[in-house]
Protein backbone atom coordinates (compact mmCIF):
# COMPACT_ATOMS: atom_id res chain seq x y z
CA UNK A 1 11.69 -25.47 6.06
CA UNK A 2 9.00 -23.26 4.44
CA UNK A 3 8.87 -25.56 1.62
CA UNK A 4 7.83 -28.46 3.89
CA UNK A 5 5.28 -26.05 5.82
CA UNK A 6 3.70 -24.91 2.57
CA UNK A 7 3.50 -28.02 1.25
CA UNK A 8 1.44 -29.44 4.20
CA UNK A 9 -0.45 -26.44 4.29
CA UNK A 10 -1.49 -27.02 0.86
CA UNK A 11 -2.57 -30.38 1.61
CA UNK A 12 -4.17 -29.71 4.56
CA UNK A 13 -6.24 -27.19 2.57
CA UNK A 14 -7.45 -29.95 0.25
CA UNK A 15 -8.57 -31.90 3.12
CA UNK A 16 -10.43 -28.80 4.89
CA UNK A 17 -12.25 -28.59 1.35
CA UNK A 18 -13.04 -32.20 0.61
CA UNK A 19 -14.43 -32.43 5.05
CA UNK A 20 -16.66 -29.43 4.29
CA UNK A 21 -17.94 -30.88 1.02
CA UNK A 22 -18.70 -34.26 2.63
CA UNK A 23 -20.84 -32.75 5.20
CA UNK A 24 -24.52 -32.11 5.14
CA UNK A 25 -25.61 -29.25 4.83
CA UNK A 26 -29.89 -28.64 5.07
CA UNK A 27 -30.11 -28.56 1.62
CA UNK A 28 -28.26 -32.40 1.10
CA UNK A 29 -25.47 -30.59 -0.51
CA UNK A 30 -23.14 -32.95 -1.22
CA UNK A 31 -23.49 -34.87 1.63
CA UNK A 32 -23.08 -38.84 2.01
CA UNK A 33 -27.06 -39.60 1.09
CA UNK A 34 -28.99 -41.16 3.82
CA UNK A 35 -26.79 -44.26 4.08
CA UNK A 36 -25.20 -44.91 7.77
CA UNK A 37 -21.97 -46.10 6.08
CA UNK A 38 -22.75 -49.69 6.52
CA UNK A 39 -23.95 -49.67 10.28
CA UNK A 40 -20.53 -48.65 11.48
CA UNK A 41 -21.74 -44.88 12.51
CA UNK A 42 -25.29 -43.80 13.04
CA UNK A 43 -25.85 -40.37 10.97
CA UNK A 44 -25.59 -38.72 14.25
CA UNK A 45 -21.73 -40.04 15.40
CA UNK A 46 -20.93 -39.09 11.41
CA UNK A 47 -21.80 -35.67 11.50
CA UNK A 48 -19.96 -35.15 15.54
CA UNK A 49 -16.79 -36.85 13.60
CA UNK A 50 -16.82 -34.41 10.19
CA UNK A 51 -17.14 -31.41 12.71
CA UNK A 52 -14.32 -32.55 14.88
CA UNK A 53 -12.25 -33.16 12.03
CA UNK A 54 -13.63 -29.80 10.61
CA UNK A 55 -12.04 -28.15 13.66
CA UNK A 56 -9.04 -29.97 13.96
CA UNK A 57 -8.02 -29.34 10.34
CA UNK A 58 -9.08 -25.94 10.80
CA UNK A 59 -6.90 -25.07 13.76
CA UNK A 60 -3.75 -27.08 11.45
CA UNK A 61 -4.72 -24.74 8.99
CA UNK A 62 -4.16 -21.50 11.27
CA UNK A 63 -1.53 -22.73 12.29
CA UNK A 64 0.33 -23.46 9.01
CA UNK A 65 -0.56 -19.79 7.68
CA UNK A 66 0.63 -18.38 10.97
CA UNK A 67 4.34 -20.40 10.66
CA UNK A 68 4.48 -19.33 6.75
CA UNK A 69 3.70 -15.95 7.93
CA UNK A 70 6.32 -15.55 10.00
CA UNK A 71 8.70 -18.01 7.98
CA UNK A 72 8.22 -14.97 5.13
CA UNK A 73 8.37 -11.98 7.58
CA UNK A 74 12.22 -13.10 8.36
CA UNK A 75 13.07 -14.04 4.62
CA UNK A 76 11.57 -11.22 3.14
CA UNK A 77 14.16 -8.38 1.93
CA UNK A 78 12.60 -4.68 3.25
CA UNK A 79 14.00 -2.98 -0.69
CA UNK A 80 10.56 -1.36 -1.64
CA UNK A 81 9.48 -0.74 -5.27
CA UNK A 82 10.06 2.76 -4.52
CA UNK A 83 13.88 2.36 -4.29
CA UNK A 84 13.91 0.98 -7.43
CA UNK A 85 13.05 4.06 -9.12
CA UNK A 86 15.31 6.35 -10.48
CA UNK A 87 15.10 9.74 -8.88
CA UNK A 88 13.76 12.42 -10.76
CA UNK A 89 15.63 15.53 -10.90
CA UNK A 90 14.93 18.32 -8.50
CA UNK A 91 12.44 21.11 -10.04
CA UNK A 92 13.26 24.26 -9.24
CA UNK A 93 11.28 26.31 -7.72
CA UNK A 94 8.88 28.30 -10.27
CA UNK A 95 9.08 32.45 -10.23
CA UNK A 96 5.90 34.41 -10.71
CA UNK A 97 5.96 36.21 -13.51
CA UNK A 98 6.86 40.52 -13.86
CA UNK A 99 3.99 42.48 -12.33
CA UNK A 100 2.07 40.07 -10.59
CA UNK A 101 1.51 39.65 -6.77
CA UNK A 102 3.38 36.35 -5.73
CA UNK A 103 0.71 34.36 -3.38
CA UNK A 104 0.74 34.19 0.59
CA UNK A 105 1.96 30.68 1.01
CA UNK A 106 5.20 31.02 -1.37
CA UNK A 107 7.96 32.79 -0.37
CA UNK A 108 8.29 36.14 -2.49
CA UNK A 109 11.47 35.87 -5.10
CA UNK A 110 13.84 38.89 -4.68
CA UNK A 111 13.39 41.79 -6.96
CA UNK A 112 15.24 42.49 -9.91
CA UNK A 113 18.47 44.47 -9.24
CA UNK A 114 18.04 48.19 -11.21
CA UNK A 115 20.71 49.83 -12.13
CA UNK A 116 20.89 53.07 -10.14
CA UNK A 117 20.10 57.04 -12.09
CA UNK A 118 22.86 58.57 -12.99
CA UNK A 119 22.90 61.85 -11.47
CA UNK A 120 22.66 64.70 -13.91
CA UNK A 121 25.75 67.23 -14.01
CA UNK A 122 24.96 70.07 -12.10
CA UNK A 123 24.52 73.15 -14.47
CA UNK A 124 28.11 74.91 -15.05
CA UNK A 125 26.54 78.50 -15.03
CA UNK A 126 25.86 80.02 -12.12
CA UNK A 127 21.83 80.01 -12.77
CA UNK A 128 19.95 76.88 -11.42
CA UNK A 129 18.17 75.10 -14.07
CA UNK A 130 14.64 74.93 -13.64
CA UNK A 131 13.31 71.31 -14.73
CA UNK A 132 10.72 70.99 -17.57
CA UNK A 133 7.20 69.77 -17.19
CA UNK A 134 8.39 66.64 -19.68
């Protein structure tokens, strides 16, 4: 069906194109000269016949692109170029670096886990021991 649609589309392309050509334009163009095609029209019944065929081949010519349009909307397959694409591995997420202030919009990473002091013996004489300025 959309084969026999664009192929009459095509053709009536070629005659929208070869009407448009034959008229004249106010420059002569490519128009018919100033013959009156033998007596049979008078220059004035030509040019009311190329615009009426202008327009009719024009409105054939909507029409066409309007039925391949739609002819393609249901025979088109809705896979994207995107879903051909491999996906690309998750990233993970980056950490700041020791010492530096992690920014506002990104959530703060945990701190590091330190181990905790040991607690120093308690002296074994009865005297406290008195710490050193070290």
């Amino acid at each position: 069906m959309s084969t026999v649609v664009l192929v009459l589309h095509i053709l009536i392309g070629i005659a929208l194109v070869g009407v448009v050509l034959v008229q004249r334009s106010e420059g002569g163009g490519l128009g018919m000269g100033g013959s009156t095609m033998g007596g049979f029209m008078t220059a004035r019944g030509s040019a009311n016949l190329l615009t009426r065929t202008t327009s009719v081949l024009f409105g054939a010519f909507l029409v066409t692109s309007l039925v391949l349009a739609l002819l393609n909307r249901a025979a088109t397959h809705r896979d994207s170029v995107f879903d051909q694409l491999p996906a690309a591995p998750a990233a993970a997420p980056a950490t700041p670096a020791p010492g530096t202030v992690p920014s506002g919009d990104q959530p703060a990473a945990p701190a590091a886990q330190q181990p905790a002091p040991t607690p120093t013996p308690a002296p074994t004489s009865g005297e406290p021991k008195v710490p050193t300025g070290q």
